[in-house]
C-alpha atoms as a PDB file:
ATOM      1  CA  UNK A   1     -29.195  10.406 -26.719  1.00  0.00           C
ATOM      2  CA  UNK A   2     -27.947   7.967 -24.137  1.00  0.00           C
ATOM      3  CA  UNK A   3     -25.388   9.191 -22.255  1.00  0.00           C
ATOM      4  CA  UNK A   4     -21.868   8.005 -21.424  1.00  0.00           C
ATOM      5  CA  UNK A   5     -22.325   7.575 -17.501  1.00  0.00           C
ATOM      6  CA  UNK A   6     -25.108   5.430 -18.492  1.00  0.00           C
ATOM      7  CA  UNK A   7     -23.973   3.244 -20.833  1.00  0.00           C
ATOM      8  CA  UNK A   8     -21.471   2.865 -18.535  1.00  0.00           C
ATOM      9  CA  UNK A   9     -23.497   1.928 -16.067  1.00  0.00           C
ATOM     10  CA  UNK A  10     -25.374  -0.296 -18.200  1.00  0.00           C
ATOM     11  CA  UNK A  11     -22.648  -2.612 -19.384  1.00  0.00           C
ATOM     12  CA  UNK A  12     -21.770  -5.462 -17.660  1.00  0.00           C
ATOM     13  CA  UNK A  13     -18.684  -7.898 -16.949  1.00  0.00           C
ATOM     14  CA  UNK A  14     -15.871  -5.710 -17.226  1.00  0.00           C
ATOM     15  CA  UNK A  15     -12.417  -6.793 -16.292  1.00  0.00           C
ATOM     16  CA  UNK A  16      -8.886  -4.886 -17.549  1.00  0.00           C
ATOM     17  CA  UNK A  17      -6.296  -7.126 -15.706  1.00  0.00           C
ATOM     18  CA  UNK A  18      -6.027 -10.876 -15.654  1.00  0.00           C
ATOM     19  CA  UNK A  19      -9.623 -12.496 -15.823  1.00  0.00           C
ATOM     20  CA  UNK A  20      -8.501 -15.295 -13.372  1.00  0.00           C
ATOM     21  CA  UNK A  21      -7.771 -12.688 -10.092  1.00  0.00           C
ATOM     22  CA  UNK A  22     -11.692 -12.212  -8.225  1.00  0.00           C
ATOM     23  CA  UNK A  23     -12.983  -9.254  -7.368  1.00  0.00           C
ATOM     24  CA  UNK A  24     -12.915 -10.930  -3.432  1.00  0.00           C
ATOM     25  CA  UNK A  25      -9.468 -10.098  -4.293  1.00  0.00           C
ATOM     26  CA  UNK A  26      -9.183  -6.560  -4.579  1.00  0.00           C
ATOM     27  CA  UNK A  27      -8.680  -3.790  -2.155  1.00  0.00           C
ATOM     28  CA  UNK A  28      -9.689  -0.198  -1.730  1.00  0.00           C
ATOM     29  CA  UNK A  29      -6.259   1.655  -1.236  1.00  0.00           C
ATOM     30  CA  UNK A  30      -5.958   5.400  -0.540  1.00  0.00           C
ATOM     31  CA  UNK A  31      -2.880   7.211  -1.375  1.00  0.00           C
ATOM     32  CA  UNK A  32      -4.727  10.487  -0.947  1.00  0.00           C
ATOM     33  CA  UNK A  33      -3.011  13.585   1.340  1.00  0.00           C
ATOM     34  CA  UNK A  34      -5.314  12.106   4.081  1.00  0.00           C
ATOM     35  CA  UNK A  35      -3.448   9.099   4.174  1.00  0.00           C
ATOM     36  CA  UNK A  36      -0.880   9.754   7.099  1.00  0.00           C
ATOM     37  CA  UNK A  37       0.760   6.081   7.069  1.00  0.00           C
ATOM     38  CA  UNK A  38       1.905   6.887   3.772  1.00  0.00           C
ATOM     39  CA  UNK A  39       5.341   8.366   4.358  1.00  0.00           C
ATOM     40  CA  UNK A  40       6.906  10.798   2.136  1.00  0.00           C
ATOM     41  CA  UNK A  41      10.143   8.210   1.909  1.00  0.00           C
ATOM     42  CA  UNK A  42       7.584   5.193   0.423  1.00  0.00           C
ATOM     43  CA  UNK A  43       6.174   7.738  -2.202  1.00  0.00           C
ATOM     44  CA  UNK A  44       9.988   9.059  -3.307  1.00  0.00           C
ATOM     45  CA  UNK A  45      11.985   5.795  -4.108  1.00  0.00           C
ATOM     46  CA  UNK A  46       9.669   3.265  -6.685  1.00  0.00           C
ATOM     47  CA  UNK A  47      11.228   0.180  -4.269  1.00  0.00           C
ATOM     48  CA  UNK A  48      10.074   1.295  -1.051  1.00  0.00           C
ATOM     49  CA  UNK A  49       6.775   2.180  -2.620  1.00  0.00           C
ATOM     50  CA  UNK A  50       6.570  -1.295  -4.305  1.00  0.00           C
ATOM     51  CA  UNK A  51       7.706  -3.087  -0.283  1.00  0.00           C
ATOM     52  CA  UNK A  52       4.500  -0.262   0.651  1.00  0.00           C
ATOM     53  CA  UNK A  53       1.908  -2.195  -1.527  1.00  0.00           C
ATOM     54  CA  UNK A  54       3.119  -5.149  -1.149  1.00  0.00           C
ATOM     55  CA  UNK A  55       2.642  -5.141   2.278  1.00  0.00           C
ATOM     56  CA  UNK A  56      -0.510  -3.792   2.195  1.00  0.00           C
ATOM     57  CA  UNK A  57      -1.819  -5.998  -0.301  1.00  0.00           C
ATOM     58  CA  UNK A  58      -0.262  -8.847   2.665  1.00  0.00           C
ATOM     59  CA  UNK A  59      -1.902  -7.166   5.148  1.00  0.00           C
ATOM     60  CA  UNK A  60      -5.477  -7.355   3.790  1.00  0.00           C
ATOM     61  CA  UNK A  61      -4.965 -11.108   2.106  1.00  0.00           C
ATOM     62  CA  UNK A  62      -5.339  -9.583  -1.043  1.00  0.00           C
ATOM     63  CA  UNK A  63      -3.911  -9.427  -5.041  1.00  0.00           C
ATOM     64  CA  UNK A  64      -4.944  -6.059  -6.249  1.00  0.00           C
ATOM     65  CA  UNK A  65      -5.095  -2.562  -4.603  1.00  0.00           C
ATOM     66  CA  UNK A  66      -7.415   0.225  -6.202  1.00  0.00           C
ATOM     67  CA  UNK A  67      -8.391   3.585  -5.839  1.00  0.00           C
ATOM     68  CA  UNK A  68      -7.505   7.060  -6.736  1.00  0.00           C
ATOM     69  CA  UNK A  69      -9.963   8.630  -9.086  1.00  0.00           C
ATOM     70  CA  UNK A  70     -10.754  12.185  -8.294  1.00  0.00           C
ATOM     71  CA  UNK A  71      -8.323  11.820  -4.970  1.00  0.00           C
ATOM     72  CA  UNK A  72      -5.603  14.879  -4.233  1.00  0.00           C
ATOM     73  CA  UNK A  73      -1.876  13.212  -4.126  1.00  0.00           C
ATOM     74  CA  UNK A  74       1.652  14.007  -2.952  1.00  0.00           C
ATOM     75  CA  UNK A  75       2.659  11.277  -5.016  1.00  0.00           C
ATOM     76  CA  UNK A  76       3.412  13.891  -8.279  1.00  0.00           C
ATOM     77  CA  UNK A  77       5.588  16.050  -6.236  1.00  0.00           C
ATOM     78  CA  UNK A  78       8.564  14.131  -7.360  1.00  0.00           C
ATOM     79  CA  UNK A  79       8.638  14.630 -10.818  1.00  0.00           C
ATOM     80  CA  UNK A  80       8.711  17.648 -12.530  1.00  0.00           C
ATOM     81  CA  UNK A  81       6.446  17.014 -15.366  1.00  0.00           C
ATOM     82  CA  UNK A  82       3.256  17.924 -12.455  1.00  0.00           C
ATOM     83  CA  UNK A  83       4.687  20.922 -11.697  1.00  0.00           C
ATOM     84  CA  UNK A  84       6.924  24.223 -12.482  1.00  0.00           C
ATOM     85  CA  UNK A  85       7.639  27.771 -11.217  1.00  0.00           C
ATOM     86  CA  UNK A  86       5.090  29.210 -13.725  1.00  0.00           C
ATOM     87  CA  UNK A  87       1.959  26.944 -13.655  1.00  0.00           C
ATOM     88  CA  UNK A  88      -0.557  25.492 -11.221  1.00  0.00           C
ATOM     89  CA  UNK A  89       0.377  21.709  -9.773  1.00  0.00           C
ATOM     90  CA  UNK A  90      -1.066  18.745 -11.171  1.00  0.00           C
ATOM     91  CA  UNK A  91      -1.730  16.863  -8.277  1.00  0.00           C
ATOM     92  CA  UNK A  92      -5.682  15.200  -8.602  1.00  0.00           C
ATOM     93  CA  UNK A  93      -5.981  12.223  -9.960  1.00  0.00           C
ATOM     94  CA  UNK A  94      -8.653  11.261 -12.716  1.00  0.00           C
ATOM     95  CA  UNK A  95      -8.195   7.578 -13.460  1.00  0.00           C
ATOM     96  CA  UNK A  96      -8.610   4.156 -11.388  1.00  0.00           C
ATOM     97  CA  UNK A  97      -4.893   2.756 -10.636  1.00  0.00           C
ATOM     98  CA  UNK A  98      -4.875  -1.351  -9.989  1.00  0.00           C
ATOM     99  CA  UNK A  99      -1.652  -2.262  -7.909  1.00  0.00           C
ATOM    100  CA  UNK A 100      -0.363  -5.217  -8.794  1.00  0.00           C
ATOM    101  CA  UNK A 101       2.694  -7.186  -9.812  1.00  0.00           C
ATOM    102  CA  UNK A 102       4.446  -6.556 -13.386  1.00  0.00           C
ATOM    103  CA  UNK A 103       3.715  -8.514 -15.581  1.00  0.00           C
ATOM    104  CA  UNK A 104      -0.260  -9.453 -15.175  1.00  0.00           C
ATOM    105  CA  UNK A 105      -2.149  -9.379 -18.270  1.00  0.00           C
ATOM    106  CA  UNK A 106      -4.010  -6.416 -18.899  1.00  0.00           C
ATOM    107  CA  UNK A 107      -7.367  -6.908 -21.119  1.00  0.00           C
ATOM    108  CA  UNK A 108      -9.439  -4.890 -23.181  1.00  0.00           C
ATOM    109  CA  UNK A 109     -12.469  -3.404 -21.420  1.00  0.00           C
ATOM    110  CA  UNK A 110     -14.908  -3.484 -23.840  1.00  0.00           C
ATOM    111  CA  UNK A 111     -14.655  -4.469 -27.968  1.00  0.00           C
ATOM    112  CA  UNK A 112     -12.544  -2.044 -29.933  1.00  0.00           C
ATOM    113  CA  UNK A 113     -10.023  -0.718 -32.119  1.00  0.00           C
ATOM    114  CA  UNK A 114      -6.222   0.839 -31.481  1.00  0.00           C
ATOM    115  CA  UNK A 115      -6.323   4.403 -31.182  1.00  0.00           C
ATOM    116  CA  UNK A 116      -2.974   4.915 -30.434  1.00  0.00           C
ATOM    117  CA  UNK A 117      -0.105   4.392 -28.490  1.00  0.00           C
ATOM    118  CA  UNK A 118       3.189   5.076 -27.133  1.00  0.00           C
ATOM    119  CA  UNK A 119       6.145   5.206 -25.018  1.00  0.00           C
ATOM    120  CA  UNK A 120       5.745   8.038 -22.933  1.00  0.00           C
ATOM    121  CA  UNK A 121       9.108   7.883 -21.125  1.00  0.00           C
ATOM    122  CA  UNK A 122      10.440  10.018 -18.229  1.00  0.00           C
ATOM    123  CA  UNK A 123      10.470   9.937 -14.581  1.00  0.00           C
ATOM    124  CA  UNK A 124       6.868   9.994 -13.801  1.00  0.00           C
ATOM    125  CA  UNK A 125       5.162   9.922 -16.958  1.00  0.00           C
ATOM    126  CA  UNK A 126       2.850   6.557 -18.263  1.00  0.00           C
ATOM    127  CA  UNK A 127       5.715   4.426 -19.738  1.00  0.00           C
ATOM    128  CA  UNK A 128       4.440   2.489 -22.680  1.00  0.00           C
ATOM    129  CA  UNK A 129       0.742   3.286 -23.245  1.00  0.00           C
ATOM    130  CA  UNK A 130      -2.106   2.072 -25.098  1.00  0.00           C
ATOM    131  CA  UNK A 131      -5.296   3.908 -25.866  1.00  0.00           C
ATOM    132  CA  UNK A 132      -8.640   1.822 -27.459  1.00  0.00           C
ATOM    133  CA  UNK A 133     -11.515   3.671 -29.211  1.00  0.00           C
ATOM    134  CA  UNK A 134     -15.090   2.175 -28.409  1.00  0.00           C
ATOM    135  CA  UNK A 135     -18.867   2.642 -30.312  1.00  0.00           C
ATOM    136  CA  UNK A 136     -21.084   1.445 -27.696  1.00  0.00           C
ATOM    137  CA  UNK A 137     -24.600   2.221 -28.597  1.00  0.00           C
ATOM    138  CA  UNK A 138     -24.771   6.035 -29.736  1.00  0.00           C
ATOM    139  CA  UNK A 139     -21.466   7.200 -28.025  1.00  0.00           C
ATOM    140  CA  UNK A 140     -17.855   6.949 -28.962  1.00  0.00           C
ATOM    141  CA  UNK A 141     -15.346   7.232 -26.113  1.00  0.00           C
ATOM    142  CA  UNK A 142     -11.955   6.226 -25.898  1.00  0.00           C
ATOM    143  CA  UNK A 143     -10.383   3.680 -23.002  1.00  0.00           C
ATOM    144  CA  UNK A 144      -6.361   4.327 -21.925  1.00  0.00           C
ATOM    145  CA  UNK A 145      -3.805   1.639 -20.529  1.00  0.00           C
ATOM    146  CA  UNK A 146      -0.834   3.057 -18.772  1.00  0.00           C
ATOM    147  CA  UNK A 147       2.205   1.822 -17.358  1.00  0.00           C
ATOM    148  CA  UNK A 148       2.781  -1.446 -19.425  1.00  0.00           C
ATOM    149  CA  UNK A 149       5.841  -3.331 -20.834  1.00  0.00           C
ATOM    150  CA  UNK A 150       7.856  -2.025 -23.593  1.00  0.00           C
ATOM    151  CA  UNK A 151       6.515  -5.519 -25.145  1.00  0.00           C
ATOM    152  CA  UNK A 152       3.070  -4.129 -25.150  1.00  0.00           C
ATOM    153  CA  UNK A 153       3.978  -1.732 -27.698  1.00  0.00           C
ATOM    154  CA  UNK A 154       5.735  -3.877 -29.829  1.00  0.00           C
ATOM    155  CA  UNK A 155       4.281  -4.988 -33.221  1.00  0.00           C
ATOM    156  CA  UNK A 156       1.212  -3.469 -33.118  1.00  0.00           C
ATOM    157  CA  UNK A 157      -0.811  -1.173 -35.167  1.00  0.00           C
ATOM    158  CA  UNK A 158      -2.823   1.248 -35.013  1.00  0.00           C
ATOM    159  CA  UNK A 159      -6.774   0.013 -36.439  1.00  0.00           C
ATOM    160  CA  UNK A 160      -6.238  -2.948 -35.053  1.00  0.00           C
ATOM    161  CA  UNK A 161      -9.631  -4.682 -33.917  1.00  0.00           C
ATOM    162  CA  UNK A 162      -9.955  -6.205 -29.970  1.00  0.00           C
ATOM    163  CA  UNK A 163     -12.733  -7.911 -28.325  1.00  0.00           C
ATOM    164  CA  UNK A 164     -14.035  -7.573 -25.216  1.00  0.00           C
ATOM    165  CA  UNK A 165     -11.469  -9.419 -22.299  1.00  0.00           C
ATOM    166  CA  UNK A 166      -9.074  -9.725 -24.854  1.00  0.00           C
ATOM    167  CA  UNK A 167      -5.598  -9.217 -23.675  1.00  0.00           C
ATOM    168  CA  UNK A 168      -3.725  -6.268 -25.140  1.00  0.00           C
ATOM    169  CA  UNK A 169      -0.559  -6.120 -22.769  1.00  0.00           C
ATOM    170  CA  UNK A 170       1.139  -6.540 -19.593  1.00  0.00           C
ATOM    171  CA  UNK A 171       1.945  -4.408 -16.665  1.00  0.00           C
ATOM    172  CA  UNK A 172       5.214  -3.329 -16.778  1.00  0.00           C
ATOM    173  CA  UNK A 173       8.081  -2.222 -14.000  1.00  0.00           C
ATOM    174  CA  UNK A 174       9.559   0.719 -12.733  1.00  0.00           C
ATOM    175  CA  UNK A 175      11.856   0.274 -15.349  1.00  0.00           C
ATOM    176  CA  UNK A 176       9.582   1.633 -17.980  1.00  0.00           C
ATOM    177  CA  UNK A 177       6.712   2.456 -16.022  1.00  0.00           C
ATOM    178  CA  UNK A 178       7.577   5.707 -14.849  1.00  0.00           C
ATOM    179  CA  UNK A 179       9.443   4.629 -12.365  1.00  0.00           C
ATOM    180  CA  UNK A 180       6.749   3.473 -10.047  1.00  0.00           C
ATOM    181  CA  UNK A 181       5.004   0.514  -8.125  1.00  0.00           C
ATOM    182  CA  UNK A 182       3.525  -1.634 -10.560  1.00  0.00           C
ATOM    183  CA  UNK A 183       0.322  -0.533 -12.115  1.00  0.00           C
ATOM    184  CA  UNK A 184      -2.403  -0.294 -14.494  1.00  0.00           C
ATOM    185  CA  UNK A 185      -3.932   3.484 -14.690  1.00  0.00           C
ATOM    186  CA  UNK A 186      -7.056   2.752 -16.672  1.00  0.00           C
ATOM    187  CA  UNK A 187      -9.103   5.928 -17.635  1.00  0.00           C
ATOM    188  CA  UNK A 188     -12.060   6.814 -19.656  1.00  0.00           C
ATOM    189  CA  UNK A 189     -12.309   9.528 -22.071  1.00  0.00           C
ATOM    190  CA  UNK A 190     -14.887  11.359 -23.845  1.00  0.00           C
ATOM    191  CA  UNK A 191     -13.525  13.689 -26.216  1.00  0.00           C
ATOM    192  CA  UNK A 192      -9.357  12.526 -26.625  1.00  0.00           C
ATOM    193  CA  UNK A 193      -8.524  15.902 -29.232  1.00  0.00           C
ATOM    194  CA  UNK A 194      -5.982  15.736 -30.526  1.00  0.00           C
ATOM    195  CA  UNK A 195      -4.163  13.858 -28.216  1.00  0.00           C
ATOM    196  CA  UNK A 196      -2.171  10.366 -29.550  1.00  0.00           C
ATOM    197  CA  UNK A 197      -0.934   7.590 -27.465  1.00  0.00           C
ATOM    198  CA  UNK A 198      -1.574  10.229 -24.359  1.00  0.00           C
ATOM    199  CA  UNK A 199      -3.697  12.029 -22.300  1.00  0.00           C
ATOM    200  CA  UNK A 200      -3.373  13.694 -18.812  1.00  0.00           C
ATOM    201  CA  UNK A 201      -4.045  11.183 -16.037  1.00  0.00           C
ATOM    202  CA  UNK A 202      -3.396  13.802 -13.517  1.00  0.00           C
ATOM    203  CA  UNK A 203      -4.786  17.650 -13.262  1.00  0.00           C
ATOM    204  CA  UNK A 204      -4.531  20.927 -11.414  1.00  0.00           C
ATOM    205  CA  UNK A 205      -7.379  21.998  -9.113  1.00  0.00           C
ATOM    206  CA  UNK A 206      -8.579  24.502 -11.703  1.00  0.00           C
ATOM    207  CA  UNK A 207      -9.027  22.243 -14.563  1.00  0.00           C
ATOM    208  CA  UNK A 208     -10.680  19.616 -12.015  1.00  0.00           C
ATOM    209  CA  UNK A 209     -14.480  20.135 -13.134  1.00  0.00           C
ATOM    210  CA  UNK A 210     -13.490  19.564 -16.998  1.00  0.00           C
ATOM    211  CA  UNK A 211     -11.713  16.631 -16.289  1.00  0.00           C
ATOM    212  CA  UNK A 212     -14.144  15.558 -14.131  1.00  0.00           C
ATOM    213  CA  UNK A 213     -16.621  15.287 -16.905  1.00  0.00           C
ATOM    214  CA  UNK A 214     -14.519  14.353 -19.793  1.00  0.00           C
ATOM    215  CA  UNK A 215     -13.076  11.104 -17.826  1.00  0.00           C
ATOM    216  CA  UNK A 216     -15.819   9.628 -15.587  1.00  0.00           C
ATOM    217  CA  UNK A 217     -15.384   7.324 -13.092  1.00  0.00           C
ATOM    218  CA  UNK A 218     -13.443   4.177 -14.429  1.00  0.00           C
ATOM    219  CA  UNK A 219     -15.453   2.157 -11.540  1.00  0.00           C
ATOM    220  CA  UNK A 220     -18.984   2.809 -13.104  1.00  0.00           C
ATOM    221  CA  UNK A 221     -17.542   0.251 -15.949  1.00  0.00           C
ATOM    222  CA  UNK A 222     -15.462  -1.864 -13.845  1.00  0.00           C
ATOM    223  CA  UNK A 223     -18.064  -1.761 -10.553  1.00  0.00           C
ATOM    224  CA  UNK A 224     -15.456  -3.026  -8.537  1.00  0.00           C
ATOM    225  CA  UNK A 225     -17.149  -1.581  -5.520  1.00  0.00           C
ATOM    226  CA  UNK A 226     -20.551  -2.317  -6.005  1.00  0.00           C
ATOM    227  CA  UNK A 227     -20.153  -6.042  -7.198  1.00  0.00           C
ATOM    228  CA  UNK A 228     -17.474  -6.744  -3.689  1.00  0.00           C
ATOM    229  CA  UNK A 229     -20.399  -5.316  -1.855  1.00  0.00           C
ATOM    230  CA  UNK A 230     -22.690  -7.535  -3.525  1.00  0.00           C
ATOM    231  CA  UNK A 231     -20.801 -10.808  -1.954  1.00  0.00           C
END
């Protein structure tokens, strides 16, 4: 049996947010604990972290920060749902974020059907959330959307057939995202459970290994690194 990583690997011309933006466009960002320049204040208040990436995203001529799969944040700290007195923190990161204004269309990744979805409100959670179920060759794996508008969610149903670049949504704002910087947190999933219109986006050292290989690296699809290194 072919495996996931490489039918990843093997499928080509993958874009989730608007098809018009190039990939000369985008730019790694790191919002790791390594990152010094980004101050505790920026990461606290969703405005001042929106005026960060902005700027950055100014800086470097660019329309789309990325980054942050498998990369240790302070970001979580914040909200409580990463973290109580009785259980490890959830501070690792297992999906690709894509920083970029609210509403820019997001697209389906690959042909598929509707899963699930939902509006996973609180401070810090996904907002309004889409997840797509895909049958690419022998393997079944599931693709998740986070941080959209409430409009995403509206009139939809679950079943629901999309193609390939299709769009299924735009980004939302720190209204219903969360309360964050504008985003798209785009992960792959192997095995989704139970789980319905969710799944943890962010995990505890412990549990890192598992989630390692139950959400593999979103770029192996999207190749944003290897195709900008290409031109």
């Amino acid at each position: 049996m072919t495996s996931l990583e490489t039918v990843l690997r093997n499928t080509q011309n993958v874009k989730v947010i608007a098809d018009s933006i190039s990939l000369n466009q985008y730019i790694a960002l790191d919002l790791s604990v390594l990152n010094h320049n980004l101050s505790k204040k920026s990461l606290e208040d969703s405005a001042d972290f929106e005026k960060y990436i902005e700027n950055y995203l100014a800086l470097h001529d660019s329309k789309v920060a990325y980054g942050g799969y498998n990369e240790e944040r302070n970001l979580y700290q914040r909200s409580t749902i990463f973290r109580d007195e009785e259980t490890e923190e959830r501070n690792i990161h297992i999906g690709l974020d894509l920083w970029i204004k609210a509403g820019t269309p997001i697209l389906a990744a690959l042909d598929g059907t509707l899963h699930s979805f939902n509006f996973n409100a609180g401070f810090g959670d996904y907002g309004p959330t889409i997840i797509l179920e895909h049958h690419v060759e022998d393997q079944t794996f599931y693709t998740l959307y986070g941080h959209l508008s409430l409009d995403s969610i509206e009139k939809i149903a679950v079943g629901t057939a999309y193609k390939k670049g299709q769009q299924i949504g735009i980004l939302g704002d720190s209204a219903v995202n969360g309360d964050y910087s504008p985003h798209l947190h785009f992960q792959i999933i192997k095995n989704i459970d139970a789980n319905f219109g969710d799944y943890p986006g962010v995990c505890t050292k412990s549990d890192l290994d598992f989630y390692l290989d139950n959400c593999p690296d979103p770029n192996l699809l999207l190749k944003i690194t290897s195709q900008k290194r290409k031109k």
